[in-house]
N, C-alpha and C. Protein backbone atom coordinates (compact mmCIF):
# COMPACT_ATOMS: atom_id res chain seq x y z
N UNK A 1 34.06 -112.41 -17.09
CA UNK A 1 33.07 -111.41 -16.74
C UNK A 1 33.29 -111.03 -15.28
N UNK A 2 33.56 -109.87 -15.23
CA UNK A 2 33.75 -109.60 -13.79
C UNK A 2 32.51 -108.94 -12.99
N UNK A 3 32.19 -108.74 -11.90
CA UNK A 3 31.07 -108.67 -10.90
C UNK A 3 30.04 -107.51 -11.13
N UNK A 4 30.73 -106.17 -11.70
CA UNK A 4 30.07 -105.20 -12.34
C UNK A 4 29.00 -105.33 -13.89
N UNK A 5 29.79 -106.15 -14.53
CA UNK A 5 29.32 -106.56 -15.84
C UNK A 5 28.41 -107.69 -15.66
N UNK A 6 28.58 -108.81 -14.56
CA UNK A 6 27.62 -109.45 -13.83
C UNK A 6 26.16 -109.14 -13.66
N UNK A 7 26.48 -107.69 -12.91
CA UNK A 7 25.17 -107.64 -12.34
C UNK A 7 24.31 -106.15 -13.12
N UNK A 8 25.29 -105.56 -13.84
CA UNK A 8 24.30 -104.93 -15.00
C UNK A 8 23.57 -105.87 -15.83
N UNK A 9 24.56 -107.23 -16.14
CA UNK A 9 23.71 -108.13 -17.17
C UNK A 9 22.02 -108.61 -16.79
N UNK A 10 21.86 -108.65 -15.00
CA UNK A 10 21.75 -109.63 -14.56
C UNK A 10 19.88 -108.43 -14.43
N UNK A 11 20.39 -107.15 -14.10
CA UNK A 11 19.72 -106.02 -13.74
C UNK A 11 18.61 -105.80 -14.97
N UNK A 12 19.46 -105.69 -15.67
CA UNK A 12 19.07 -105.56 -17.45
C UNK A 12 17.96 -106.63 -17.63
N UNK A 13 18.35 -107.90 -17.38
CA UNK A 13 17.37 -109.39 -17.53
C UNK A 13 15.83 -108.90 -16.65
N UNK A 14 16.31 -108.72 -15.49
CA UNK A 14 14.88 -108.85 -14.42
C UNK A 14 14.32 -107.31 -14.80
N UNK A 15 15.07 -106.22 -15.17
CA UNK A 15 13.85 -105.07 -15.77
C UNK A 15 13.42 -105.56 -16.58
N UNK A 16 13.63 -106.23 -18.03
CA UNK A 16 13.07 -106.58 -19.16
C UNK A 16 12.08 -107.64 -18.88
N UNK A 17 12.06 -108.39 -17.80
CA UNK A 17 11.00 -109.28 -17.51
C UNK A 17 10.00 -108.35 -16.65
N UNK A 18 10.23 -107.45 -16.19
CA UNK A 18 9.66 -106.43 -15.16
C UNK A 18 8.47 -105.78 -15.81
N UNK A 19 9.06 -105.21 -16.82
CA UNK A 19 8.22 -104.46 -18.37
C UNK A 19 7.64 -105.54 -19.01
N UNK A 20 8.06 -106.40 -19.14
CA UNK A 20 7.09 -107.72 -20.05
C UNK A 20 5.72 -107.78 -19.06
N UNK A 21 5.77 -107.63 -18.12
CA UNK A 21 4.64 -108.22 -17.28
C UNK A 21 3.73 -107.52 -17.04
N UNK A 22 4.41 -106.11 -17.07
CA UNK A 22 3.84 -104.69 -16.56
C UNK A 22 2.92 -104.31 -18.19
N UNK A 23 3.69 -104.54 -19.20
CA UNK A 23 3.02 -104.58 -20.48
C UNK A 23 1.68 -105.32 -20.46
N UNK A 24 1.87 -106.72 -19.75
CA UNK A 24 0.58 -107.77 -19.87
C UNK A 24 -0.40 -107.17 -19.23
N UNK A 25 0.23 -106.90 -18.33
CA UNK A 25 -1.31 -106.26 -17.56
C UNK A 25 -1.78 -104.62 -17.86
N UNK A 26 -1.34 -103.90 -18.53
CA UNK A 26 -1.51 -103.04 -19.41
C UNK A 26 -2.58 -103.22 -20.72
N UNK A 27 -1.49 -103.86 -21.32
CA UNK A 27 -2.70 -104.27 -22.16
C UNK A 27 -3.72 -105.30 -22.06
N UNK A 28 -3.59 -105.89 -21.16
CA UNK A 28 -4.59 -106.81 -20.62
C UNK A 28 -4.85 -108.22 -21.44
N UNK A 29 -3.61 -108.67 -21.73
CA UNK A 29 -2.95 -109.98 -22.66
C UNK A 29 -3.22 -111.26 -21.86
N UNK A 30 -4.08 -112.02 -21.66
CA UNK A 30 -4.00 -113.44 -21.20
C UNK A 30 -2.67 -114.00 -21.00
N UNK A 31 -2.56 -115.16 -20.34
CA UNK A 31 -0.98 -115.45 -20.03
C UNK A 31 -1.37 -117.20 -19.79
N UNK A 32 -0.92 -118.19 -20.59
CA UNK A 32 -2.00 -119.25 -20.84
C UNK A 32 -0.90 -120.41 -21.14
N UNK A 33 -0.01 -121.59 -20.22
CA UNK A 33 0.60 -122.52 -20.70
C UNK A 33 -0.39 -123.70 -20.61
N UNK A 34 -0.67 -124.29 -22.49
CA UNK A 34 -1.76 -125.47 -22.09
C UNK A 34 -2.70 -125.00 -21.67
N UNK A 35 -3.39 -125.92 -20.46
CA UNK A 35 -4.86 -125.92 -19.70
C UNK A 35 -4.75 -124.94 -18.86
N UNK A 36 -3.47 -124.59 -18.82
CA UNK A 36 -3.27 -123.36 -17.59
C UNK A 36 -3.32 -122.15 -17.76
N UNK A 37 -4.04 -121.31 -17.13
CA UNK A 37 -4.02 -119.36 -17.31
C UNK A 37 -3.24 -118.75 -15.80
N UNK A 38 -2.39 -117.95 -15.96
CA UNK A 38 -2.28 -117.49 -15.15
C UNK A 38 -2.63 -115.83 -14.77
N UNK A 39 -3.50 -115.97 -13.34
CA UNK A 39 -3.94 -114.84 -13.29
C UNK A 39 -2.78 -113.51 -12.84
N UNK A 40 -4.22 -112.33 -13.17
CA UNK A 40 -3.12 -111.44 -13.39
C UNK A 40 -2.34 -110.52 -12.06
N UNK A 41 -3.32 -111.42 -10.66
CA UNK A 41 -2.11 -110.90 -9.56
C UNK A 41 -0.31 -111.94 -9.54
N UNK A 42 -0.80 -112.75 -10.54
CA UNK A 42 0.64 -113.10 -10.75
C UNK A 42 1.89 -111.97 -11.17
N UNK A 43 1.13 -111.83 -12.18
CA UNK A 43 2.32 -110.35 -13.32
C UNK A 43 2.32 -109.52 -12.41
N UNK A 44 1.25 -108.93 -11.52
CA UNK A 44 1.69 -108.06 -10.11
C UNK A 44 2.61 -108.59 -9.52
N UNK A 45 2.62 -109.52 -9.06
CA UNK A 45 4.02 -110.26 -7.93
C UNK A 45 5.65 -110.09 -8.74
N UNK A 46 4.77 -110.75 -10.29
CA UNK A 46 6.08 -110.87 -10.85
C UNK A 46 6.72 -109.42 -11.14
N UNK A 47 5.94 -108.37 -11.34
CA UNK A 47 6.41 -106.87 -11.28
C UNK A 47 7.05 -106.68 -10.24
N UNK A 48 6.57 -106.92 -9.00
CA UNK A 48 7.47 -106.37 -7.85
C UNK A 48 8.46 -107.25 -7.48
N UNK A 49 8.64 -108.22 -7.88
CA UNK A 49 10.29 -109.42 -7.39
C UNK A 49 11.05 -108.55 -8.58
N UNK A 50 10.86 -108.87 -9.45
CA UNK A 50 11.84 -108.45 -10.78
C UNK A 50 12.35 -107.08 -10.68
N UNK A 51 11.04 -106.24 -10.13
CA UNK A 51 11.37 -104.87 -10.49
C UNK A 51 12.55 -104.48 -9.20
N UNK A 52 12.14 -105.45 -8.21
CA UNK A 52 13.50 -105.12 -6.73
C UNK A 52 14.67 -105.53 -7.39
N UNK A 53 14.54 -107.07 -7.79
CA UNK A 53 15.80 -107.32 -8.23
C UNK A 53 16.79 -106.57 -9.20
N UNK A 54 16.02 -105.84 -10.09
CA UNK A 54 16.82 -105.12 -10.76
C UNK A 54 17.00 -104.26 -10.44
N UNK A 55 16.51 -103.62 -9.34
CA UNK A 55 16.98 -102.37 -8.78
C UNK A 55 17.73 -102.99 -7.77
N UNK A 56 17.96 -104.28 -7.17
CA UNK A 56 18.93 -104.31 -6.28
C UNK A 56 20.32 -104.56 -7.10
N UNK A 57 20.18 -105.30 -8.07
CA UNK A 57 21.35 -105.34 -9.13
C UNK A 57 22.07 -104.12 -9.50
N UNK A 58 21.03 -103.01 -10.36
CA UNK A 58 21.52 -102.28 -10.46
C UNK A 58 22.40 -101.46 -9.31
N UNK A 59 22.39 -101.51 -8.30
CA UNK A 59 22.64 -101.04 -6.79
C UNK A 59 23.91 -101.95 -6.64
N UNK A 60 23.88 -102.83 -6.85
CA UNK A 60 24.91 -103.35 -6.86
C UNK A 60 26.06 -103.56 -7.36
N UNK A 61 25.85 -103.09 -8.85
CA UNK A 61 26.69 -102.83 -9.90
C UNK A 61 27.62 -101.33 -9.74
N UNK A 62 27.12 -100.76 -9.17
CA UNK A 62 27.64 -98.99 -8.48
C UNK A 62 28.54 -99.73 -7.91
């Protein structure tokens, strides 16, 4: 796998987690391991790391 195919793969991963999260808090889906809930300025945070990373990936893959 060379460095282009790398980091489309990699781009591809952190949007699709980007939209998973952005979905949760959309539809307004609980997010619950066990005794644990996690609130929903989490899926905010996790929207904006993921959503850079894949835009820095993708940026990188050019």
């Amino acid at each position: 796998m060379n460095q282009k195919d790398f980091n489309a793969a990699a781009g591809t991963i952190f949007l699709v987690v980007a939209l998973a999260h952005a979905l949760r808090l959309a539809r307004g889906w609980p997010m619950t391991l066990g005794p644990l809930s996690a609130p929903a300025w989490a899926s905010w945070a996790a929207v904006l790391v993921a959503g850079t990373l894949a835009g820095v990936a993708f940026r990188l893959k050019r």
